[in-house]
N, C-alpha and C. Protein backbone atom coordinates (compact mmCIF):
# COMPACT_ATOMS: atom_id res chain seq x y z
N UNK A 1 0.83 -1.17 0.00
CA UNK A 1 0.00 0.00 0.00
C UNK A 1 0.87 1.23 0.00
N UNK A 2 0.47 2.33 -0.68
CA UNK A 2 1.12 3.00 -0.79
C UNK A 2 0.47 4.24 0.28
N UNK A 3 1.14 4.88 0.84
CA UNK A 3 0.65 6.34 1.69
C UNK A 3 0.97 7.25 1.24
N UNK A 4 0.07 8.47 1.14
CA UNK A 4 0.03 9.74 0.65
C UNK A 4 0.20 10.51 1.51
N UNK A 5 0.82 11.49 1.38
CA UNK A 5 1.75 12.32 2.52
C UNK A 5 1.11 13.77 1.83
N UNK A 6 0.20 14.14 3.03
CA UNK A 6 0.11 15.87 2.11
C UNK A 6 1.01 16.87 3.41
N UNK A 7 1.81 17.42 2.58
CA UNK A 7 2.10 18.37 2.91
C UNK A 7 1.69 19.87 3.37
N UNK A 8 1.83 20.43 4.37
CA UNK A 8 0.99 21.25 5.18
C UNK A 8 1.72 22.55 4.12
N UNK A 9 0.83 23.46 3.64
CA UNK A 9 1.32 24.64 2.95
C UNK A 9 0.88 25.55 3.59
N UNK A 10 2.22 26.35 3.78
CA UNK A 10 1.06 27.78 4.68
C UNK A 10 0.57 28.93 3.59
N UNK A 11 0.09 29.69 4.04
CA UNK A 11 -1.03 30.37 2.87
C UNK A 11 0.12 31.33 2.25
N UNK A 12 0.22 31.37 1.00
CA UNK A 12 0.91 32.32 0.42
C UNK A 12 0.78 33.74 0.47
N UNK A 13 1.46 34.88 0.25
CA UNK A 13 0.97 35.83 0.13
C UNK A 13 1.27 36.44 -1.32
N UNK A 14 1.08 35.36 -2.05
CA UNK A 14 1.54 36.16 -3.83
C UNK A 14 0.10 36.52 -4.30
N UNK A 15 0.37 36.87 -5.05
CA UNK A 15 -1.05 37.33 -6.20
C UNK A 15 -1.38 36.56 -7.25
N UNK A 16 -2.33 35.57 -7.52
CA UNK A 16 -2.90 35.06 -8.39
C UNK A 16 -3.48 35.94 -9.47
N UNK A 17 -2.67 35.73 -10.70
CA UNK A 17 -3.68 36.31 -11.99
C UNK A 17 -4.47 37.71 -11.54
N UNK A 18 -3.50 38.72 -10.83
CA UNK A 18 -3.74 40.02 -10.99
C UNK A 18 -5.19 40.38 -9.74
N UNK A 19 -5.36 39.50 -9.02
CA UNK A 19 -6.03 39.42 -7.81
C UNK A 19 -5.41 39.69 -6.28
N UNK A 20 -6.30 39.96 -4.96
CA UNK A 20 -5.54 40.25 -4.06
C UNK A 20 -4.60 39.00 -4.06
N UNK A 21 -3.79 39.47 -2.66
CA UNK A 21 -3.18 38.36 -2.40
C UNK A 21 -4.17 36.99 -1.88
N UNK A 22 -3.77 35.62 -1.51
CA UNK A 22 -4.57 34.45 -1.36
C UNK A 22 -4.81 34.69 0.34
N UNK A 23 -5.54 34.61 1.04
CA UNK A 23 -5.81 34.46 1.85
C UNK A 23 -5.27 35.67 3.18
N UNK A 24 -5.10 36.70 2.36
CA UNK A 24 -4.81 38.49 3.08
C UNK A 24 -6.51 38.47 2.66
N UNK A 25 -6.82 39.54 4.25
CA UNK A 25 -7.96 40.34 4.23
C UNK A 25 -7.80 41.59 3.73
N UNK A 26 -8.55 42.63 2.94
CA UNK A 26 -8.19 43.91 2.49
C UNK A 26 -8.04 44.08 3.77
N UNK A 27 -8.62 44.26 4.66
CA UNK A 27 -8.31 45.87 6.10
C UNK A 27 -7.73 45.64 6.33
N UNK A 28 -7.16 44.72 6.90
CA UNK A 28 -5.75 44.66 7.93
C UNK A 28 -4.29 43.91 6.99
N UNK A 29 -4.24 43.04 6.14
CA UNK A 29 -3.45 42.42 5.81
C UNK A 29 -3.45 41.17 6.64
N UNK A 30 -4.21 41.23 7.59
CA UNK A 30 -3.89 39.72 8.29
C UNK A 30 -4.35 38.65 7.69
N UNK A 31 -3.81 37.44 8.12
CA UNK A 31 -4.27 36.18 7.08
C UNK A 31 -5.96 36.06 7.34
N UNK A 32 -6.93 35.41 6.45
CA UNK A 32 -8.46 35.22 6.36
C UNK A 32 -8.50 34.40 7.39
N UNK A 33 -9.49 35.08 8.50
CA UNK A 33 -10.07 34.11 9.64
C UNK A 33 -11.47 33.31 9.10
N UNK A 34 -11.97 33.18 8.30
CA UNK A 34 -13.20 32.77 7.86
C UNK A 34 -14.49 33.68 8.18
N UNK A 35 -14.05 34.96 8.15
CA UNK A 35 -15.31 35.44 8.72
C UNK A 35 -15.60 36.23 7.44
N UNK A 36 -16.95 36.17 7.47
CA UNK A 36 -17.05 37.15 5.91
C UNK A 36 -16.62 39.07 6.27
N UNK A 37 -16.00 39.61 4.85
CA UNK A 37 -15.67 40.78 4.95
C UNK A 37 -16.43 41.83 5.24
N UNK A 38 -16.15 42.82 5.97
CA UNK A 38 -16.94 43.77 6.00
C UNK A 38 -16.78 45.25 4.75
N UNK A 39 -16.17 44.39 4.30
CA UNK A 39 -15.33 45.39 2.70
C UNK A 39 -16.79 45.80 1.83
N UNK A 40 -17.04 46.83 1.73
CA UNK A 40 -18.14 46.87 0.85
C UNK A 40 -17.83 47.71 -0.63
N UNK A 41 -18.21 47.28 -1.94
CA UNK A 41 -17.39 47.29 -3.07
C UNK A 41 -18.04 48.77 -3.51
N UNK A 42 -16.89 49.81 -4.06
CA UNK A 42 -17.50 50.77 -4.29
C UNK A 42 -17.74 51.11 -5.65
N UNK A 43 -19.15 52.00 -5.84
CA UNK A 43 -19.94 51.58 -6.83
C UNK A 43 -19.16 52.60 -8.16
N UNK A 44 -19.34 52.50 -9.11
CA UNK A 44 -19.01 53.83 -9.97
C UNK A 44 -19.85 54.75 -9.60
N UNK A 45 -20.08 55.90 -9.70
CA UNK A 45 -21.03 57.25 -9.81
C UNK A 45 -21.21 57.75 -10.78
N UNK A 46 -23.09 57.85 -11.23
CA UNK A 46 -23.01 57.50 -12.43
C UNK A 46 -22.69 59.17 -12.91
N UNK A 47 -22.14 59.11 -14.49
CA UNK A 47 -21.91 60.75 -14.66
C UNK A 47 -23.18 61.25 -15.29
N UNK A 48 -23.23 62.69 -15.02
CA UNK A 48 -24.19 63.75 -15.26
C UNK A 48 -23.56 64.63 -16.50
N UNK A 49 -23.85 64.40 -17.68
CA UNK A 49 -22.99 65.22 -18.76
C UNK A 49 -24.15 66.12 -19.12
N UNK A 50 -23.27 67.46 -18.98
CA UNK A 50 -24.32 68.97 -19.42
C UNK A 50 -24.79 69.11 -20.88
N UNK A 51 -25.36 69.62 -21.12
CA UNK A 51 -25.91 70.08 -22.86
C UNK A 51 -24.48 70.45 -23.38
N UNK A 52 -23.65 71.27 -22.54
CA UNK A 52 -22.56 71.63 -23.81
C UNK A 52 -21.69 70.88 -24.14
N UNK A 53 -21.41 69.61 -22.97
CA UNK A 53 -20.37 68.61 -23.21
C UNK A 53 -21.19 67.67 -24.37
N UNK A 54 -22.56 67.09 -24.08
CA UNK A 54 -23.16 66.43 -25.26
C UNK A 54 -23.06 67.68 -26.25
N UNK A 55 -23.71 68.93 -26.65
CA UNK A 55 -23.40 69.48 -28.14
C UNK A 55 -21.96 69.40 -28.64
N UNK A 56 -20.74 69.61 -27.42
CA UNK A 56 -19.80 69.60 -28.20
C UNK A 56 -19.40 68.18 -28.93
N UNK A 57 -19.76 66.50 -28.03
CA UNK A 57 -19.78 65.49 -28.81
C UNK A 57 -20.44 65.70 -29.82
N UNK A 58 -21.55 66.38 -30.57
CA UNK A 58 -22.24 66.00 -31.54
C UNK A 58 -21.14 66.60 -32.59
N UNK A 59 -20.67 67.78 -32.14
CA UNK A 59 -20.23 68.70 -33.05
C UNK A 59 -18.74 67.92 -33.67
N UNK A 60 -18.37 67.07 -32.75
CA UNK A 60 -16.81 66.54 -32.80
C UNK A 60 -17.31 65.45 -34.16
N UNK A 61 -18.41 64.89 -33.45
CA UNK A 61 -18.48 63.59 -34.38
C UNK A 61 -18.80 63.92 -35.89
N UNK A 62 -19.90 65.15 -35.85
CA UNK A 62 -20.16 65.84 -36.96
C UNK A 62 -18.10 66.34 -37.84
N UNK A 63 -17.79 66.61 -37.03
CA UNK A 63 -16.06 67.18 -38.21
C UNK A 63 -15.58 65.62 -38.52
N UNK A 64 -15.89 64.40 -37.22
CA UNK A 64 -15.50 63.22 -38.07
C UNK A 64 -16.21 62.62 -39.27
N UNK A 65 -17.12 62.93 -39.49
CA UNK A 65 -18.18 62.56 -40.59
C UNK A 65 -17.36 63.14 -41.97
N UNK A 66 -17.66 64.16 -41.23
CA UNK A 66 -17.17 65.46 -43.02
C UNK A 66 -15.52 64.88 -43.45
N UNK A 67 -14.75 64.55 -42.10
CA UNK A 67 -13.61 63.75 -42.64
C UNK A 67 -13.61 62.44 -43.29
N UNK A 68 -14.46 61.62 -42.62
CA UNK A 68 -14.43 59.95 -43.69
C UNK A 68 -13.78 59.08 -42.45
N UNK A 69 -14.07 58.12 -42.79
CA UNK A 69 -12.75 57.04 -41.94
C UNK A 69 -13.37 56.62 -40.33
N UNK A 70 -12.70 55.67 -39.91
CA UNK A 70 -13.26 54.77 -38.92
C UNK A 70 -13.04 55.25 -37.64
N UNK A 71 -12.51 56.60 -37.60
CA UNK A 71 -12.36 57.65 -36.48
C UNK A 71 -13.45 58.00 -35.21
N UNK A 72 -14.43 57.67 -35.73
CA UNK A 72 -15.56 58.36 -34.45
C UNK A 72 -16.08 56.76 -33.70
N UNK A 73 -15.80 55.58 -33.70
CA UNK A 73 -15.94 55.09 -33.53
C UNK A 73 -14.50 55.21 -31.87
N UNK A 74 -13.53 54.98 -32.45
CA UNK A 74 -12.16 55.18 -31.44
C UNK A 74 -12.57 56.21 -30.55
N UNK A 75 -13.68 57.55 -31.08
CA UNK A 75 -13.21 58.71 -30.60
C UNK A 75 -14.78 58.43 -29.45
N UNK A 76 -15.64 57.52 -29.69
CA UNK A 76 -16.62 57.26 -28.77
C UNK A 76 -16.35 56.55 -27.69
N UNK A 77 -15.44 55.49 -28.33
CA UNK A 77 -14.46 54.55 -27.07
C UNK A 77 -13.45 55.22 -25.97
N UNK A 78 -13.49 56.29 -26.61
CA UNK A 78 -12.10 57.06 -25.87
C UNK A 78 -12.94 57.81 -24.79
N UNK A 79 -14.30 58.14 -25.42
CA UNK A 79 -15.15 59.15 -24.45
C UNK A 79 -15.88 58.22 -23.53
N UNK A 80 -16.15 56.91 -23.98
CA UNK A 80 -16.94 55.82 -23.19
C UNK A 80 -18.35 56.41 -23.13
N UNK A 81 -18.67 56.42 -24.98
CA UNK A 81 -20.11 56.70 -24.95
C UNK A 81 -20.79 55.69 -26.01
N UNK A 82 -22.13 55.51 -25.79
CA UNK A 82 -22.53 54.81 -26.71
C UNK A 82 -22.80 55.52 -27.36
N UNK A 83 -23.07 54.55 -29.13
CA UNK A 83 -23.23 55.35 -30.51
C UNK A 83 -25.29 55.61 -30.66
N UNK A 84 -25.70 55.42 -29.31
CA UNK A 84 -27.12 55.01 -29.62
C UNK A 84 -27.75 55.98 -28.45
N UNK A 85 -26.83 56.38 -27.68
CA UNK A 85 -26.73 57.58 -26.84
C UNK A 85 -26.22 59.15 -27.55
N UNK A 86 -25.71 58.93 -28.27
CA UNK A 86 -25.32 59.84 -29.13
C UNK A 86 -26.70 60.35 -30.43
N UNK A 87 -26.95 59.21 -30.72
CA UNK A 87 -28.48 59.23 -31.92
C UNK A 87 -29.19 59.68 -30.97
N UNK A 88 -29.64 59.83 -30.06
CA UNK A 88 -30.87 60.34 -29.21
C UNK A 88 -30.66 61.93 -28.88
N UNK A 89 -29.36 62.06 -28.58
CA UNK A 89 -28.78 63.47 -28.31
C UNK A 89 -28.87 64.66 -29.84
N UNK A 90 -28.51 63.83 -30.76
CA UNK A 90 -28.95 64.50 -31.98
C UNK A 90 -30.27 64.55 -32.32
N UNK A 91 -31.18 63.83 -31.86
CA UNK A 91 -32.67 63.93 -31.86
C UNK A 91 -33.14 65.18 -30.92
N UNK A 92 -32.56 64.94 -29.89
CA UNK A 92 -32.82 65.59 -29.01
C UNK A 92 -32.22 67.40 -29.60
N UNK A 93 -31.35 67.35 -30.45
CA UNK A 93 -30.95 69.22 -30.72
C UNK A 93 -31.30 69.43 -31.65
N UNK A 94 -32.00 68.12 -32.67
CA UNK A 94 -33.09 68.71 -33.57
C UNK A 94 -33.91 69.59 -33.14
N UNK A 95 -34.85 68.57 -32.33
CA UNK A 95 -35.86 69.22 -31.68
C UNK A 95 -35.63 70.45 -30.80
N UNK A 96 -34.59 70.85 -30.20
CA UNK A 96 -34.63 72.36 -29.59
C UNK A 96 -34.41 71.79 -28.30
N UNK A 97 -34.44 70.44 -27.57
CA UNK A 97 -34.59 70.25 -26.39
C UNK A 97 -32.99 70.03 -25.73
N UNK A 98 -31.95 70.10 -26.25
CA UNK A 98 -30.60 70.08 -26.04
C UNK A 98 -30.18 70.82 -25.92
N UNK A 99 -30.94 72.67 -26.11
CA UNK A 99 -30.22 74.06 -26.11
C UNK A 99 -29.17 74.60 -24.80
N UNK A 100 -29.77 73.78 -23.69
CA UNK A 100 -28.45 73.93 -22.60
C UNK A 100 -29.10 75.28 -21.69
N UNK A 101 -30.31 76.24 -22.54
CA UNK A 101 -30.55 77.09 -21.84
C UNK A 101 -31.74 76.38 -20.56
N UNK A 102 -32.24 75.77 -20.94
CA UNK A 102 -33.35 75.19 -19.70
C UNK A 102 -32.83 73.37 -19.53
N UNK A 103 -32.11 73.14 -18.58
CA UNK A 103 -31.82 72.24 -17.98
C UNK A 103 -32.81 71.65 -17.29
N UNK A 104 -32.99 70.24 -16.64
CA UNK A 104 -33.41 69.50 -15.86
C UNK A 104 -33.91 70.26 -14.17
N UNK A 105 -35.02 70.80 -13.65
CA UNK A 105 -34.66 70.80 -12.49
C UNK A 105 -34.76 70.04 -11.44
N UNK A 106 -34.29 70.19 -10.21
CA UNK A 106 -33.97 68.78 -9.74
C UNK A 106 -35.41 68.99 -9.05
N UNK A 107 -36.38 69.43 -9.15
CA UNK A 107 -37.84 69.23 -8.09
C UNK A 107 -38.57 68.34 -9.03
N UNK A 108 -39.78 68.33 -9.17
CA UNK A 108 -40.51 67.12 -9.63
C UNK A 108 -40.29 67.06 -11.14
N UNK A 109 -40.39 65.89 -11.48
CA UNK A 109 -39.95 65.56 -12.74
C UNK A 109 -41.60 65.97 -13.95
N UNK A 110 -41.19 65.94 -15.18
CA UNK A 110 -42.94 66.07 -15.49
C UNK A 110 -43.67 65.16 -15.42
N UNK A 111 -43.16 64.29 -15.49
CA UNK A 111 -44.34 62.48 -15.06
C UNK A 111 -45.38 62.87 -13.83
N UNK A 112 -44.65 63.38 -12.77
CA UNK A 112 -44.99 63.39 -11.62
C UNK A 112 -45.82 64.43 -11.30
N UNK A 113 -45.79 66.08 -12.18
CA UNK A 113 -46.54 66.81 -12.40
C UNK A 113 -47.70 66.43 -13.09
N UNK A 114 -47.73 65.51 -14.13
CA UNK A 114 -48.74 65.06 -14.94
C UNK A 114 -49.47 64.19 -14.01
N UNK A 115 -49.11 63.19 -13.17
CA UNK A 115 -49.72 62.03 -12.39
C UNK A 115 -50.62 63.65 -11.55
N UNK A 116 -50.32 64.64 -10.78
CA UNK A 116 -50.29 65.14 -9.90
C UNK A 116 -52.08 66.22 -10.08
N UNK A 117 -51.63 66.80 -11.97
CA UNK A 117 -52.37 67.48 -12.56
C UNK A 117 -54.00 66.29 -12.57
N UNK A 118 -53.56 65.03 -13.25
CA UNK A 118 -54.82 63.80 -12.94
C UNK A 118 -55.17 63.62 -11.88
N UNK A 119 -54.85 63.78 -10.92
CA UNK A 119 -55.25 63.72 -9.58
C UNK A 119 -56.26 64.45 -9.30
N UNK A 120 -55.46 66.58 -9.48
CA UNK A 120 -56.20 67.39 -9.33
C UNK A 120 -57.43 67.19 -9.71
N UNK A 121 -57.19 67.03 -11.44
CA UNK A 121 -58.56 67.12 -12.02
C UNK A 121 -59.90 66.44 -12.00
N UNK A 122 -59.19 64.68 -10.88
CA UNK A 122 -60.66 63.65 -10.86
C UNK A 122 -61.17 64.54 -9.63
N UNK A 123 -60.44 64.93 -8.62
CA UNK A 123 -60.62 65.28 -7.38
C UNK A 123 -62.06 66.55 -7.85
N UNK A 124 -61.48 67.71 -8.89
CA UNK A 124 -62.68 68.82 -9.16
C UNK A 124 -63.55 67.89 -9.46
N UNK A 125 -63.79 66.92 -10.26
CA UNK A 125 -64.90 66.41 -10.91
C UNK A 125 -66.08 66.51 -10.05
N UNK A 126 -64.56 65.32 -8.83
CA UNK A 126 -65.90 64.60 -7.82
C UNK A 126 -66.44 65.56 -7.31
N UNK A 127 -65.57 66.66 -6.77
CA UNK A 127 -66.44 67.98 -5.98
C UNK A 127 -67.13 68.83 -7.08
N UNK A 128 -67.45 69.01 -8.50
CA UNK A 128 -68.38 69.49 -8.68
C UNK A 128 -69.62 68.59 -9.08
N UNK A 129 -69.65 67.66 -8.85
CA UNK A 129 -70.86 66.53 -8.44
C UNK A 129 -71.06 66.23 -7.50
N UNK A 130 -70.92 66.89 -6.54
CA UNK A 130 -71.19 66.80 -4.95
C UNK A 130 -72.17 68.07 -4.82
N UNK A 131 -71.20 69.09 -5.73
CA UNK A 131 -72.07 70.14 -5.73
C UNK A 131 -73.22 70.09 -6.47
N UNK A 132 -73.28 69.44 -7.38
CA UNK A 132 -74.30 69.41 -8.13
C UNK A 132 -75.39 68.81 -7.46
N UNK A 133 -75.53 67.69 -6.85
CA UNK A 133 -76.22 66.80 -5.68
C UNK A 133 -76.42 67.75 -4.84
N UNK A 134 -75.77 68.42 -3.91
CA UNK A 134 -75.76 69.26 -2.96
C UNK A 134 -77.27 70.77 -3.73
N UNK A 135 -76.85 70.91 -4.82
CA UNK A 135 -77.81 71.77 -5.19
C UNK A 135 -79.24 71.25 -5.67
N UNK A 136 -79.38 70.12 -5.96
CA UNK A 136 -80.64 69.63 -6.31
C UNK A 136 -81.51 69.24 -4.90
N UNK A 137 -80.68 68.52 -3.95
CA UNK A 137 -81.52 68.37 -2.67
C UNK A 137 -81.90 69.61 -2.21
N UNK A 138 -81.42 71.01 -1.81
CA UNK A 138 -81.99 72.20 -1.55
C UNK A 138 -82.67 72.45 -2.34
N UNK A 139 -82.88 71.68 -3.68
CA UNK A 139 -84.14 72.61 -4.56
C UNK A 139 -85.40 71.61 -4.09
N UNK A 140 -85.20 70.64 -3.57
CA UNK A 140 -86.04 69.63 -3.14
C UNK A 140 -86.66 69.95 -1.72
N UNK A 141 -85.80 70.26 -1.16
CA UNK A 141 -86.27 70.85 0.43
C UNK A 141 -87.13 72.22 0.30
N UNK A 142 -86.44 73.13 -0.63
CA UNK A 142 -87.62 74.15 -1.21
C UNK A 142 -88.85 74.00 -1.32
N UNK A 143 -88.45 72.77 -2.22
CA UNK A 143 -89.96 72.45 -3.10
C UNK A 143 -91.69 71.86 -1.92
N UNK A 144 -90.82 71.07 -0.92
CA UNK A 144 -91.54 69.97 -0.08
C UNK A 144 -91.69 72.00 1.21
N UNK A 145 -91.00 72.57 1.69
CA UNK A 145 -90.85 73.60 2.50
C UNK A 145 -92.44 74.60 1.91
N UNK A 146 -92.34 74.11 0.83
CA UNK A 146 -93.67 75.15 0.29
C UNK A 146 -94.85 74.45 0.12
N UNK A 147 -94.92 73.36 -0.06
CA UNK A 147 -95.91 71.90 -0.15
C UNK A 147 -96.34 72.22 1.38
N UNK A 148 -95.98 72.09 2.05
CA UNK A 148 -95.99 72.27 3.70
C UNK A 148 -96.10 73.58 4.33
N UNK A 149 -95.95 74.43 3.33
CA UNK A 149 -96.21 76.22 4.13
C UNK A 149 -95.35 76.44 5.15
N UNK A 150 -94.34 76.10 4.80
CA UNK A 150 -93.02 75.88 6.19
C UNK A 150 -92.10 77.67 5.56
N UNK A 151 -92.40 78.38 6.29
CA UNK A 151 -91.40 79.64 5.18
C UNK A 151 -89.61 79.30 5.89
N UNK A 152 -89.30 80.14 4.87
CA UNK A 152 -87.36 79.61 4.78
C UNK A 152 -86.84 81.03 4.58
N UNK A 153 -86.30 81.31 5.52
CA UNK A 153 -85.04 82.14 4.82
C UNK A 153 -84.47 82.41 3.62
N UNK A 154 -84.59 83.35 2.94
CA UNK A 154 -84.19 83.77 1.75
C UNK A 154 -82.84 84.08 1.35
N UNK A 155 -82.08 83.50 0.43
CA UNK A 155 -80.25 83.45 0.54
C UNK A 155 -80.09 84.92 -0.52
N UNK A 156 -79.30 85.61 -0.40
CA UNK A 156 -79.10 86.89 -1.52
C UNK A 156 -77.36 86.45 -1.91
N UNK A 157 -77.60 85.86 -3.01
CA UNK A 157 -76.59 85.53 -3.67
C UNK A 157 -75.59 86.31 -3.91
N UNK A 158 -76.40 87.87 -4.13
CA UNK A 158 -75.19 88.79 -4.30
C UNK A 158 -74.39 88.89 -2.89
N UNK A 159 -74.60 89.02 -1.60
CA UNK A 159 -74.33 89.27 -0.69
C UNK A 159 -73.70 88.50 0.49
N UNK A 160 -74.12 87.03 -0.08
CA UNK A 160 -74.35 85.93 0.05
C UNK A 160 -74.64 86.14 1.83
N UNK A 161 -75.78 86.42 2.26
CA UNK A 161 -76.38 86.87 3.20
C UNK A 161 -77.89 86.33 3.34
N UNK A 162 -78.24 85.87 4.83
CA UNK A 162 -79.60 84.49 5.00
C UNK A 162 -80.83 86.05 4.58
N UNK A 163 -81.51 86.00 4.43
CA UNK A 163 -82.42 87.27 4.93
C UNK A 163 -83.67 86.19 5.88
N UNK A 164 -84.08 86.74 6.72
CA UNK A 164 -85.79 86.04 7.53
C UNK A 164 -86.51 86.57 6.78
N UNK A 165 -87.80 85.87 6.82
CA UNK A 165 -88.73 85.99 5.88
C UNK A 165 -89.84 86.83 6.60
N UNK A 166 -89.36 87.04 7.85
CA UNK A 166 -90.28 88.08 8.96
C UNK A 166 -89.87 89.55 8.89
N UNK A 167 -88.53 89.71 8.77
CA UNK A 167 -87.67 91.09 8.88
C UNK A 167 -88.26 91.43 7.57
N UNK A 168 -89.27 92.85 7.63
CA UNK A 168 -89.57 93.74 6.77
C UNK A 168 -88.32 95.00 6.27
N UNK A 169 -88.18 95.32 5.01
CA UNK A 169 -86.69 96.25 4.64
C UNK A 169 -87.99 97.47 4.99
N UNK A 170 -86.73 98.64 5.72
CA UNK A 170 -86.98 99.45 6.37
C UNK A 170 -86.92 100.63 4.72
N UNK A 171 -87.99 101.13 4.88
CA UNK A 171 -87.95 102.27 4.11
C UNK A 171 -87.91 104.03 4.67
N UNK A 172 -87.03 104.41 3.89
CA UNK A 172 -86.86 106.14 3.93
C UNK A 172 -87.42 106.58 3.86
């Protein structure tokens, strides 16, 4: 029978294929106790490019055009933009909406004005059909108030003031 002998290796500290070292923790350098990291990976941030940095891409790519050649392609890679982000931006200064003079503001977006404006407007509906209800039952209570010889207070719309139907107007 043959016996296999493993040899005890202690943990290296080289770098595998451009990775940390094998068994170093980032924070401390000490060797990995098995505990998971508290390393949390940081994110890119995404960028915010202004109207003049997009017009001036349009304008760049536009002098590569008029030149010829496989240039704006390198020159999109170099900027780390897409070519389909770029087609939208030229749509976009067709239309006038890329001018750089009225930017984004950061308060509500228009979706949210529009959701906001639908809101408003079911909300009037319902209240002027409340009112509307609201005005037909007082023409009903009128109606039954005089059926019955019950007298009512008289409303002066202009004034919007009750008058009694007892108080005689005082004459000069």
């Amino acid at each position: 029978m043959s016996s296999t002998t493993v040899e005890f290796m202690p943990q290296s500290t080289e770098t595998t294929g451009g990775r940390r070292p094998e068994g170093v923790s980032v924070d401390s350098g000490a060797p990995n106790t098995g505990h998971p990291s508290s390393e949390v990976p940081v994110g890119k941030k995404r960028r915010n490019l202004t109207a003049a940095y997009k017009i001036r891409v349009l304008e760049t790519i536009k002098s590569l055009k008029d030149e010829g050649g496989p240039s704006i392609g390198s020159y999109l890679r170099k900027e780390g933009l897409y070519y389909a982000a770029v087609r939208k931006w030229e749509k976009q200064y067709e239309r006038g909406d890329l001018s750089g003079a009225h930017t984004k503001s950061k308060g509500k977006a228009a979706g949210s004005l529009q959701l906001e404006n639908n809101k408003l407007r079911r909300k009037l509906a319902s209240t002027e059909k409340q009112l509307e209800q609201s005005k037909i039952i007082i023409d009903i209570q009128k109606k039954i108030s005089k059926l019955l010889g019950i007298e009512q207070p008289e409303f002066d719309e202009t004034t919007y003031e009750l008058k009694s139907p007892n108080s005689q107007k005082k004459s000069l």
